[in-house]
PDB file of N, CA and C in Angstrom:
ATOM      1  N   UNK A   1      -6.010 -72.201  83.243  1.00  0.00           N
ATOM      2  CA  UNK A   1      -6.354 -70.880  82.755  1.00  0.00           C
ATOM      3  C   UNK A   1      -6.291 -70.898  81.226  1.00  0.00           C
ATOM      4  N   UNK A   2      -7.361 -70.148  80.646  1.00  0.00           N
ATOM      5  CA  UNK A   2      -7.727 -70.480  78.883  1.00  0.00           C
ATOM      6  C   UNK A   2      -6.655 -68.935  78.336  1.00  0.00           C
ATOM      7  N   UNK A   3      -6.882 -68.138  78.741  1.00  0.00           N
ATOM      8  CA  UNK A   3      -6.328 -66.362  78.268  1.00  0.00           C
ATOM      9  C   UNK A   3      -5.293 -66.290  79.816  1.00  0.00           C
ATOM     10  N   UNK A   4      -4.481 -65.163  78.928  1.00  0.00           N
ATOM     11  CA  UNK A   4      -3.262 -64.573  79.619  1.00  0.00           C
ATOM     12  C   UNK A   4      -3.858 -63.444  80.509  1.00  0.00           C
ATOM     13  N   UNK A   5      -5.108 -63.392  80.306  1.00  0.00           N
ATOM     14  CA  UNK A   5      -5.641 -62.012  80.527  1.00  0.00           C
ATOM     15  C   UNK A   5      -6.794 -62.580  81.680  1.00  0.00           C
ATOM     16  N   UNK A   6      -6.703 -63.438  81.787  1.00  0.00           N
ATOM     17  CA  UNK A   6      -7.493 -64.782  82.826  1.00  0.00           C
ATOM     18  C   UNK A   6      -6.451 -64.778  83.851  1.00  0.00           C
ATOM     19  N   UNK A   7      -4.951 -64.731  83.612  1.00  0.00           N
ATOM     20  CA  UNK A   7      -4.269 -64.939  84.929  1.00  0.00           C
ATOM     21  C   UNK A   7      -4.197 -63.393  85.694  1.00  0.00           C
ATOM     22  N   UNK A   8      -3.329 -61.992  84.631  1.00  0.00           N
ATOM     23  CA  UNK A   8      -3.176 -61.286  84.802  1.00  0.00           C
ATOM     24  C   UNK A   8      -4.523 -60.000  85.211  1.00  0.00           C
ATOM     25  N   UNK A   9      -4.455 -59.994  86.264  1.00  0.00           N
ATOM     26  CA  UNK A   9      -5.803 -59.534  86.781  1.00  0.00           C
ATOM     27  C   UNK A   9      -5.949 -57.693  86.098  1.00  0.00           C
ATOM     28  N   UNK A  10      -5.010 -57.223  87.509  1.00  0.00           N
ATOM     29  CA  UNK A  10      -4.382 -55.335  86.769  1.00  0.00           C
ATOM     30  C   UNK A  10      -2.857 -55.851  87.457  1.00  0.00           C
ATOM     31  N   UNK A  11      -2.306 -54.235  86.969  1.00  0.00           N
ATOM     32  CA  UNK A  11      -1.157 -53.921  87.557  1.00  0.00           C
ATOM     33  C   UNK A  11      -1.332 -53.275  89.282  1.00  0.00           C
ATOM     34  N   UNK A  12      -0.209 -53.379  89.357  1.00  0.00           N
ATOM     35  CA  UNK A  12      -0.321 -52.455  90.953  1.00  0.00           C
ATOM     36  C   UNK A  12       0.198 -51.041  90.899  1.00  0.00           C
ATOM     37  N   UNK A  13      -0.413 -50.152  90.868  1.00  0.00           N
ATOM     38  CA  UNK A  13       0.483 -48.973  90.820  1.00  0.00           C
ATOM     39  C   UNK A  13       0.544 -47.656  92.115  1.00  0.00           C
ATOM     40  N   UNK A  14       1.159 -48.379  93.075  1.00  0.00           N
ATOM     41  CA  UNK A  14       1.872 -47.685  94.235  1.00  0.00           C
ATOM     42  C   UNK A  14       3.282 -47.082  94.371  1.00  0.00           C
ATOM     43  N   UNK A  15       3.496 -46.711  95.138  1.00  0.00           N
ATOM     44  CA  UNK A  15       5.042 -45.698  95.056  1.00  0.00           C
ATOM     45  C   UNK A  15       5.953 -47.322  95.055  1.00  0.00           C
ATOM     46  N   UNK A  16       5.468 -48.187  95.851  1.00  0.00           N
ATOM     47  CA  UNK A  16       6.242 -48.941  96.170  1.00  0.00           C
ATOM     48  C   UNK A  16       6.574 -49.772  94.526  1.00  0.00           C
ATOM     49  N   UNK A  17       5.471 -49.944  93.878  1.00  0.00           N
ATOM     50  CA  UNK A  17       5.570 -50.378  92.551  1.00  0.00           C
ATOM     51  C   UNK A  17       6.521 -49.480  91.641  1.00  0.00           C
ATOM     52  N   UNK A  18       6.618 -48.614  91.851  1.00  0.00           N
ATOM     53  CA  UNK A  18       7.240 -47.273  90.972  1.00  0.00           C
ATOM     54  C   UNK A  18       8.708 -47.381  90.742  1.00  0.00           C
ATOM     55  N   UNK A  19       9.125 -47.856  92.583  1.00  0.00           N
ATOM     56  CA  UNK A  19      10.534 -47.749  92.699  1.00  0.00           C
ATOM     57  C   UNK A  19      10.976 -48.681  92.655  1.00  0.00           C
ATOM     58  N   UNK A  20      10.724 -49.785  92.013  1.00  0.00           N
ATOM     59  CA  UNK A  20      10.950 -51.396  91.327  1.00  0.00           C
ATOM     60  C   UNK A  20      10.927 -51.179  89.820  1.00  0.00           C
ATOM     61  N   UNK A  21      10.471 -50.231  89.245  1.00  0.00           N
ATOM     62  CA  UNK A  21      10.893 -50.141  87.673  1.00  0.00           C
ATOM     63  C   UNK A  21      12.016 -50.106  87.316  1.00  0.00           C
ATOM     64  N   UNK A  22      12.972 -48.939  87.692  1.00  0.00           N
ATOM     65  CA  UNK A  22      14.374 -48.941  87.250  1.00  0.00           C
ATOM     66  C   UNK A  22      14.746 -50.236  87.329  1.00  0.00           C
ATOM     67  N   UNK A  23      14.650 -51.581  88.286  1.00  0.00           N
ATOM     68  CA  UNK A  23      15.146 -52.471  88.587  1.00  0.00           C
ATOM     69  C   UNK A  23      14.750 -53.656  87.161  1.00  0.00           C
ATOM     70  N   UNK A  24      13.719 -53.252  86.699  1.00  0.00           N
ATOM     71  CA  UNK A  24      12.702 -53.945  86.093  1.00  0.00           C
ATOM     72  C   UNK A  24      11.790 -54.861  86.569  1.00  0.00           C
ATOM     73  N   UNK A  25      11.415 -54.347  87.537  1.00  0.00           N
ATOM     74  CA  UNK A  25      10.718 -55.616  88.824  1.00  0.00           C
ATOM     75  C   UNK A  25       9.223 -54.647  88.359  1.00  0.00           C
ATOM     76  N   UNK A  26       8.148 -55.790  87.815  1.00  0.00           N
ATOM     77  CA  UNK A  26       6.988 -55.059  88.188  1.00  0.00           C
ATOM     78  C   UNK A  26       5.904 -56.010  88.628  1.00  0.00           C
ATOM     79  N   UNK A  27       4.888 -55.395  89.135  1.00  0.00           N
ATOM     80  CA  UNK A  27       3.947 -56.026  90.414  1.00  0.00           C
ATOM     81  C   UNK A  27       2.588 -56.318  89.518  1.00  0.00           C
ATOM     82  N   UNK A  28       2.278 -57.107  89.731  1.00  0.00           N
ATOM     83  CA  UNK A  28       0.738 -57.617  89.136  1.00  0.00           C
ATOM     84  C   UNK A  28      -0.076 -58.189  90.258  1.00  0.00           C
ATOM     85  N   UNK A  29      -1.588 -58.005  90.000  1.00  0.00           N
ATOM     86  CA  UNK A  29      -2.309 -58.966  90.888  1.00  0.00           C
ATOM     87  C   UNK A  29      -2.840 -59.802  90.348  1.00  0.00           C
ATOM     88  N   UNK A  30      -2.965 -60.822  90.425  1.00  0.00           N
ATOM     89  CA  UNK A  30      -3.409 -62.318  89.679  1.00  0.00           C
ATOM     90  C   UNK A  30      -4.128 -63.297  89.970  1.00  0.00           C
ATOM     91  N   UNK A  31      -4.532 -64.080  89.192  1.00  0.00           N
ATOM     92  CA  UNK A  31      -5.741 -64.911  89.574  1.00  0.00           C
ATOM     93  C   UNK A  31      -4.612 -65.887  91.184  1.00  0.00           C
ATOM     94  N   UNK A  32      -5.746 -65.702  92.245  1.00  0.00           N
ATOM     95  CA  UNK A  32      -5.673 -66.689  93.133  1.00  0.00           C
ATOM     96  C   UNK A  32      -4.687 -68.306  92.549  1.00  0.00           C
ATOM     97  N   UNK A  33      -5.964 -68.465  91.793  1.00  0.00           N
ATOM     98  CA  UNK A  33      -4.905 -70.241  91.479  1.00  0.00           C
ATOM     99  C   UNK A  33      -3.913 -70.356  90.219  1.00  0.00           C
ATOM    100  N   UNK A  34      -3.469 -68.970  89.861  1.00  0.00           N
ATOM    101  CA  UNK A  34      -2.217 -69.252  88.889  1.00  0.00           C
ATOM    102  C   UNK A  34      -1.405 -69.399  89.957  1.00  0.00           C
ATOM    103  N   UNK A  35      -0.081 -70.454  88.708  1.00  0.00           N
ATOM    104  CA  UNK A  35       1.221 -70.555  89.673  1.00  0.00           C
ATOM    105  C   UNK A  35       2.411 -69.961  88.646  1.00  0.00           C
ATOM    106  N   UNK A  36       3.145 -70.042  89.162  1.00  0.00           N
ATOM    107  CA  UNK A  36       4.562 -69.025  88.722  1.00  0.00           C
ATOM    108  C   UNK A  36       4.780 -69.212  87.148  1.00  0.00           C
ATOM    109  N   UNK A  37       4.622 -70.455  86.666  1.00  0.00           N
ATOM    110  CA  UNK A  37       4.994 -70.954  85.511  1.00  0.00           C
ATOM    111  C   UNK A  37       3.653 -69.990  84.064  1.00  0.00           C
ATOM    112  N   UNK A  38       2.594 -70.206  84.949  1.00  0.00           N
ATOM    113  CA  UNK A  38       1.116 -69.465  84.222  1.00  0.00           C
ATOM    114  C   UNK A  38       1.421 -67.921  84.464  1.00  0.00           C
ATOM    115  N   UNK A  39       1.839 -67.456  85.486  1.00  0.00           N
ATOM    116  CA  UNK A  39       2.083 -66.089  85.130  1.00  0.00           C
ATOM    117  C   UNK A  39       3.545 -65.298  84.428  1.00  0.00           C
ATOM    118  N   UNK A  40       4.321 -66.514  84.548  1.00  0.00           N
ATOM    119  CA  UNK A  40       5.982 -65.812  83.200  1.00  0.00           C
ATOM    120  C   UNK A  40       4.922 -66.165  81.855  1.00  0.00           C
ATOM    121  N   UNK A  41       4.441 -67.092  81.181  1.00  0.00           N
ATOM    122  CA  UNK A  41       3.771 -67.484  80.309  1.00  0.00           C
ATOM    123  C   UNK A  41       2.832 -65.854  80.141  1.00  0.00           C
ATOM    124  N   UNK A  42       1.759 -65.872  80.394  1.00  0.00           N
ATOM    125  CA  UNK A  42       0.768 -64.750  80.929  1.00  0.00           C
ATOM    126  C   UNK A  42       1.513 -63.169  80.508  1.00  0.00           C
ATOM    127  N   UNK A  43       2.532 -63.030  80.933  1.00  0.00           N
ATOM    128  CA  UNK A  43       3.704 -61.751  80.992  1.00  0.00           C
ATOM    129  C   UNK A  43       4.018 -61.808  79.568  1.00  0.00           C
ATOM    130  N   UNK A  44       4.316 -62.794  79.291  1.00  0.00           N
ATOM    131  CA  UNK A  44       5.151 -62.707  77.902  1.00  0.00           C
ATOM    132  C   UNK A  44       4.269 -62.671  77.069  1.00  0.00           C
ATOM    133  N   UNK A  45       3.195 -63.419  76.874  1.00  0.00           N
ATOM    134  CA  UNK A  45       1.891 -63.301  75.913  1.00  0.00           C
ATOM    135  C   UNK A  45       1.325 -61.838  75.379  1.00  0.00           C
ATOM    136  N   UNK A  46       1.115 -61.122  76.677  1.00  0.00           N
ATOM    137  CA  UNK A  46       0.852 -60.177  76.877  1.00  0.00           C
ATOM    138  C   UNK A  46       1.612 -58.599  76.573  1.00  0.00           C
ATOM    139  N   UNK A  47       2.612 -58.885  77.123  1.00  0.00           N
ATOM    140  CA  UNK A  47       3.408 -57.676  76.651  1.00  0.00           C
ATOM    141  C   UNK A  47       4.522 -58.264  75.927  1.00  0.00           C
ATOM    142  N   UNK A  48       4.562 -57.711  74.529  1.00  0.00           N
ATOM    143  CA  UNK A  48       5.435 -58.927  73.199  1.00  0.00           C
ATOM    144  C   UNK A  48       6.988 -58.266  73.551  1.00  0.00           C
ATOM    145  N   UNK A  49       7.705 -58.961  73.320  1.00  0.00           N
ATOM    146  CA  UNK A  49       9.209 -58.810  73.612  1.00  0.00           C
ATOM    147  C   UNK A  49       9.847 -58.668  74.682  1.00  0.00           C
ATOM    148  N   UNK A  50       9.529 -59.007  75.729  1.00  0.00           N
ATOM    149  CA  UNK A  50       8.972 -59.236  76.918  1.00  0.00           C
ATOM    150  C   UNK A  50       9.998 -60.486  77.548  1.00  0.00           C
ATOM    151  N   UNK A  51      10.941 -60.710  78.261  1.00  0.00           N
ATOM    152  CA  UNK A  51      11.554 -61.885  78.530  1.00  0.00           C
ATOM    153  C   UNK A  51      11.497 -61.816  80.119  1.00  0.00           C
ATOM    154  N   UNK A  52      10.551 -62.842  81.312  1.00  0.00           N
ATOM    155  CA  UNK A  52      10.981 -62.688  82.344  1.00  0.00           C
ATOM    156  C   UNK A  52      11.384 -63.337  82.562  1.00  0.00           C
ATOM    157  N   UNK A  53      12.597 -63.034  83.700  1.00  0.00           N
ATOM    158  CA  UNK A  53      13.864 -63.809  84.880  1.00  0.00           C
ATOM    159  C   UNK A  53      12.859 -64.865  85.439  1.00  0.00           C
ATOM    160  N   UNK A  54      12.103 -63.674  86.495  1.00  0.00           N
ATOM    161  CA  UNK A  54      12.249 -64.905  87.198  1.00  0.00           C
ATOM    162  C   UNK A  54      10.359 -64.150  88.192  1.00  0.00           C
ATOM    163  N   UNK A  55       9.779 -64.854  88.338  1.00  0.00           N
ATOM    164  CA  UNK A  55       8.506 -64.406  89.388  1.00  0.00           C
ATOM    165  C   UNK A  55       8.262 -65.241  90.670  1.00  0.00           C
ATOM    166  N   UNK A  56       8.072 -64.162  91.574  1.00  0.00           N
ATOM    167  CA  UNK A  56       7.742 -64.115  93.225  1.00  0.00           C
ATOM    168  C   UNK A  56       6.329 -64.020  93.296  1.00  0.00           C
ATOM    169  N   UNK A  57       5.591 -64.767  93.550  1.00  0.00           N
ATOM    170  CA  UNK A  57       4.390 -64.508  94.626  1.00  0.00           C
ATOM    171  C   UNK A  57       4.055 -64.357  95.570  1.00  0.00           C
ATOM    172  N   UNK A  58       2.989 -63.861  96.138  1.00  0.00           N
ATOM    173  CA  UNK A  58       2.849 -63.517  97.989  1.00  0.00           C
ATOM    174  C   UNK A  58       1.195 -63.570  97.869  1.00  0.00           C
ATOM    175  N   UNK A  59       0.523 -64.053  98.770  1.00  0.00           N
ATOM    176  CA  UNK A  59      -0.631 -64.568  99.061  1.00  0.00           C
ATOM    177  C   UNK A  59      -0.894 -62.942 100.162  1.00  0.00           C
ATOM    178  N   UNK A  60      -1.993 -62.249  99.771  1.00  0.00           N
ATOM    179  CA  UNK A  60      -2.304 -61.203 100.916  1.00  0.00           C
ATOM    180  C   UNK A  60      -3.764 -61.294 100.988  1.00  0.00           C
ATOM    181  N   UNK A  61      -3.682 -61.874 102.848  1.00  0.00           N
ATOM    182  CA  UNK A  61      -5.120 -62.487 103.456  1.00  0.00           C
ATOM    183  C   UNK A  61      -6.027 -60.877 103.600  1.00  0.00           C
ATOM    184  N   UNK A  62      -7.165 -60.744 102.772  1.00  0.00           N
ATOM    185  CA  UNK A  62      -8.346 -59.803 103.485  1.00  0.00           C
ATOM    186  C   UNK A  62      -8.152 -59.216 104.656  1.00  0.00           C
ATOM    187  N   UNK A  63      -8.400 -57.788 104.817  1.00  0.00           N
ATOM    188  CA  UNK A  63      -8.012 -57.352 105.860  1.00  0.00           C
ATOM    189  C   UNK A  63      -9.544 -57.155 106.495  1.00  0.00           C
ATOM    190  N   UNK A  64      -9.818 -57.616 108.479  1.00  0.00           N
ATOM    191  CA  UNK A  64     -11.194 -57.344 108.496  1.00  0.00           C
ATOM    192  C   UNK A  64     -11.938 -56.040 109.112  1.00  0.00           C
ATOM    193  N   UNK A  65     -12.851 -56.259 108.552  1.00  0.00           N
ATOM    194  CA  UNK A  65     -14.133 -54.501 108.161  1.00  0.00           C
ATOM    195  C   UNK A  65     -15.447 -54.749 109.240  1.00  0.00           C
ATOM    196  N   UNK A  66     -15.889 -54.193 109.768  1.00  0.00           N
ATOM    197  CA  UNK A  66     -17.077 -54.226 110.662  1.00  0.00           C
ATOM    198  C   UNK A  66     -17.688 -53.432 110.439  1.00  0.00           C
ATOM    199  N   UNK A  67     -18.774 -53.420 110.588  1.00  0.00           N
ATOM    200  CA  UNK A  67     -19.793 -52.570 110.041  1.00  0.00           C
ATOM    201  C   UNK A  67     -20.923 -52.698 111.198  1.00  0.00           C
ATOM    202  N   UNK A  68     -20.792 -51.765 112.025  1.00  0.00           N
ATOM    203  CA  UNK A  68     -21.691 -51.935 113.300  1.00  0.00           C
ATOM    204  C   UNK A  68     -21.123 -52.959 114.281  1.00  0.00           C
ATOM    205  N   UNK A  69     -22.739 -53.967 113.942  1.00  0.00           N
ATOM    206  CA  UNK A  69     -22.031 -55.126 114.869  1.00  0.00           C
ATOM    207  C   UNK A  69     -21.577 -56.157 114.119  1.00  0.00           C
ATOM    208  N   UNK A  70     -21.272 -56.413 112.783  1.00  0.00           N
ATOM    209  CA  UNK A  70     -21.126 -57.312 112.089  1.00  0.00           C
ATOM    210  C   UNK A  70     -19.861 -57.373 111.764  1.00  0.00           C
ATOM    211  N   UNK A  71     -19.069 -58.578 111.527  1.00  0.00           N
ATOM    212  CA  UNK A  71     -17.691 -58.771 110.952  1.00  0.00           C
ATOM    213  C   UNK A  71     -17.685 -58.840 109.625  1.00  0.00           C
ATOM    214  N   UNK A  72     -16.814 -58.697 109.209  1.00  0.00           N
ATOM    215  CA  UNK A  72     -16.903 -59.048 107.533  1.00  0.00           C
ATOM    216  C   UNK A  72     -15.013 -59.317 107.420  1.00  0.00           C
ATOM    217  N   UNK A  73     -14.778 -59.629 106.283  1.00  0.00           N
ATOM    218  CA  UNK A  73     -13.411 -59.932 105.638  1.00  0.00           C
ATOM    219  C   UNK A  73     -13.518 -59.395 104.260  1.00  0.00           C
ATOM    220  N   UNK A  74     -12.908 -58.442 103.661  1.00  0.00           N
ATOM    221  CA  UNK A  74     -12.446 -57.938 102.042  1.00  0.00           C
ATOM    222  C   UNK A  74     -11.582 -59.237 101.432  1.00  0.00           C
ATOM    223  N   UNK A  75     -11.884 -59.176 100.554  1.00  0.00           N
ATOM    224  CA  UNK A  75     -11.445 -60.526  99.600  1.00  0.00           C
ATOM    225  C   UNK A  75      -9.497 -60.744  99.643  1.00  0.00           C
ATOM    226  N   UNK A  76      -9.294 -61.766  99.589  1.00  0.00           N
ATOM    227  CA  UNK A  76      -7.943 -62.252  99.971  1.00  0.00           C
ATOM    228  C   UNK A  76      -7.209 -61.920  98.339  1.00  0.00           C
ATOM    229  N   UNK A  77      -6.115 -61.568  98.276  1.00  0.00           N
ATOM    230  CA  UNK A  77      -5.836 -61.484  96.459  1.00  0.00           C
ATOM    231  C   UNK A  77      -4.391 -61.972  96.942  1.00  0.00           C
ATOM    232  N   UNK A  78      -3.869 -62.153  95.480  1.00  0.00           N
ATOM    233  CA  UNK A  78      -2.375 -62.832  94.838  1.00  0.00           C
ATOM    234  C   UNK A  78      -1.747 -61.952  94.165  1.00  0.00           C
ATOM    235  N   UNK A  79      -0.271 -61.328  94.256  1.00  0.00           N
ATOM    236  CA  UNK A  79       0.319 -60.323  94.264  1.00  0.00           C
ATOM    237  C   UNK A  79       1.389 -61.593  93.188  1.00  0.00           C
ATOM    238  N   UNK A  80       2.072 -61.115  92.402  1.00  0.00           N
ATOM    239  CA  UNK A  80       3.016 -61.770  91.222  1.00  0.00           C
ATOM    240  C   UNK A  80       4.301 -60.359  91.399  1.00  0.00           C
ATOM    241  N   UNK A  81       5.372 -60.532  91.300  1.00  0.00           N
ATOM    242  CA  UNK A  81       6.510 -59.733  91.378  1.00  0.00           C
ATOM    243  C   UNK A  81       7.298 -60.473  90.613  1.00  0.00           C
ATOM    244  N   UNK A  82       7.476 -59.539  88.982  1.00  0.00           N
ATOM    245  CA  UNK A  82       7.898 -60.078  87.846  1.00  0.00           C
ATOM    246  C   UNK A  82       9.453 -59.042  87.510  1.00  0.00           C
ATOM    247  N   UNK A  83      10.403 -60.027  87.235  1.00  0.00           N
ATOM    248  CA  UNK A  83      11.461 -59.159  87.243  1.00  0.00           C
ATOM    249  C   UNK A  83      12.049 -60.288  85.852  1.00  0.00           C
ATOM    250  N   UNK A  84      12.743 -58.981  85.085  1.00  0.00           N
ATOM    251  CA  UNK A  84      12.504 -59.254  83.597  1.00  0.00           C
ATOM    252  C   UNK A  84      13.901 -59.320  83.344  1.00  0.00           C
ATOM    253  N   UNK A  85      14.463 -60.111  82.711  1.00  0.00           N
ATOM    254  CA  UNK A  85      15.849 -60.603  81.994  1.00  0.00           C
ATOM    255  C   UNK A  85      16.576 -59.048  81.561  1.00  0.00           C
ATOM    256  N   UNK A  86      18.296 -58.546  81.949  1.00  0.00           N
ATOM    257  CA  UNK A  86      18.903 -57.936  81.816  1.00  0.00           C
ATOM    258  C   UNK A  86      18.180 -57.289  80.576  1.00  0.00           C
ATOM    259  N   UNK A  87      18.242 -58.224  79.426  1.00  0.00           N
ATOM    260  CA  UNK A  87      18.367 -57.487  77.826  1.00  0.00           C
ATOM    261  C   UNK A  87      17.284 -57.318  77.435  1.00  0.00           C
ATOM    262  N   UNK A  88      15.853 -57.912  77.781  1.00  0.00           N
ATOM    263  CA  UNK A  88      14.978 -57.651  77.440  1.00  0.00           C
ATOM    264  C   UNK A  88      14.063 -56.142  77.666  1.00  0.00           C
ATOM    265  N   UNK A  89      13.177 -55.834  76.597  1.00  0.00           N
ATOM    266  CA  UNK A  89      12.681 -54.473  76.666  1.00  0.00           C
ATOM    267  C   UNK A  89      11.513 -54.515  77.750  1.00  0.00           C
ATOM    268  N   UNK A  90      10.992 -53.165  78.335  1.00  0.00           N
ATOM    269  CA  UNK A  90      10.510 -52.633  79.483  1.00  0.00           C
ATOM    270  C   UNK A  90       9.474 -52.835  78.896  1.00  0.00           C
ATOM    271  N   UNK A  91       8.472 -52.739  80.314  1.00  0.00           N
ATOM    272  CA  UNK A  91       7.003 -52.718  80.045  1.00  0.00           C
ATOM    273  C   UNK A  91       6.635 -51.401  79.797  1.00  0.00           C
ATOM    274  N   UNK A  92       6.145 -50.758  78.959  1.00  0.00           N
ATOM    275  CA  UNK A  92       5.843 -49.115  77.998  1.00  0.00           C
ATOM    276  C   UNK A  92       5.020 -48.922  79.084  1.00  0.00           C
ATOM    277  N   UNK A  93       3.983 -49.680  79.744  1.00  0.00           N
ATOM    278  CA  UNK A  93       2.795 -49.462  80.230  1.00  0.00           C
ATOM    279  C   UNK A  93       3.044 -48.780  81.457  1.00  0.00           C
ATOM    280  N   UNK A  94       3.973 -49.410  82.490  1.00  0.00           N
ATOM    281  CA  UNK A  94       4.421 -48.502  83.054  1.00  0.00           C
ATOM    282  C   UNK A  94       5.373 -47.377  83.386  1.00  0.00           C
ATOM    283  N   UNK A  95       6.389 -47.770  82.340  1.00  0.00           N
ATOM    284  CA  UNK A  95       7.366 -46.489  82.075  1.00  0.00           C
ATOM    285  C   UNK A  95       6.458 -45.200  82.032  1.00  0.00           C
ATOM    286  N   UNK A  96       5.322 -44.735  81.219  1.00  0.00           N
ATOM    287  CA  UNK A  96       4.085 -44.110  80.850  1.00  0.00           C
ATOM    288  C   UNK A  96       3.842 -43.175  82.054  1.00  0.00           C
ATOM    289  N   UNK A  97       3.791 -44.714  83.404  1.00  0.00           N
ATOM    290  CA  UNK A  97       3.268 -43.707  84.547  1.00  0.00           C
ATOM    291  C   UNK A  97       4.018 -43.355  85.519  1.00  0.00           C
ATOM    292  N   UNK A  98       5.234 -43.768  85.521  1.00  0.00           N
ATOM    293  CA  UNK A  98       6.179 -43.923  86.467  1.00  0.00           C
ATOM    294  C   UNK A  98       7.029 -42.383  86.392  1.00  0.00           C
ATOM    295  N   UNK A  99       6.898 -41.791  85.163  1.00  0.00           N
ATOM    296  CA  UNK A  99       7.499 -40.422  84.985  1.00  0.00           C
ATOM    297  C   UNK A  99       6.476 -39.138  85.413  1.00  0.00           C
TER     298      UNK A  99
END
């Protein structure tokens, strides 16, 4: 991956994302073939002062859609769960929406 902005796809912003802030845990969706090391890199680039612990990924397979008689599959995506060092400062971006 050339840009930070190449791994980091959007944010996720669900209730379930919401109530992982206080914790400092926040959710990204990300390129398919980054691995853990490209998205702490990616995090920190991106939002400056920024220190993460530690990141979780989870692979979530397409869920499938029919349309008449036809099958189909919605695209498979990569979920990143970034949880950020005690002392380091919050992501603004979602503090913003979380209130």
């Amino acid at each position: 991956m050339t840009s930070p902005y190449d791994v980091i796809i959007k944010p996720v912003l669900s209730e379930k994302s919401y109530e992982m802030i206080p914790g400092k845990r926040y959710t990204f969706v990300v390129h398919p073939d980054a691995n853990k090391t490209e998205i702490r890199q990616a995090v920190e680039a991106i939002f400056k002062g920024v220190k993460v612990d530690r990141v979780n990924t989870v692979q979530r397979l397409g869920k499938m859609k029919r349309y008449g008689q036809y099958l189909g599959r919605r695209p498979s995506t990569k979920k990143a769960y970034v949880t950020l060092k005690a002392g380091s400062k919050t992501i603004e971006f979602f503090e913003g929406m979380a209130q």
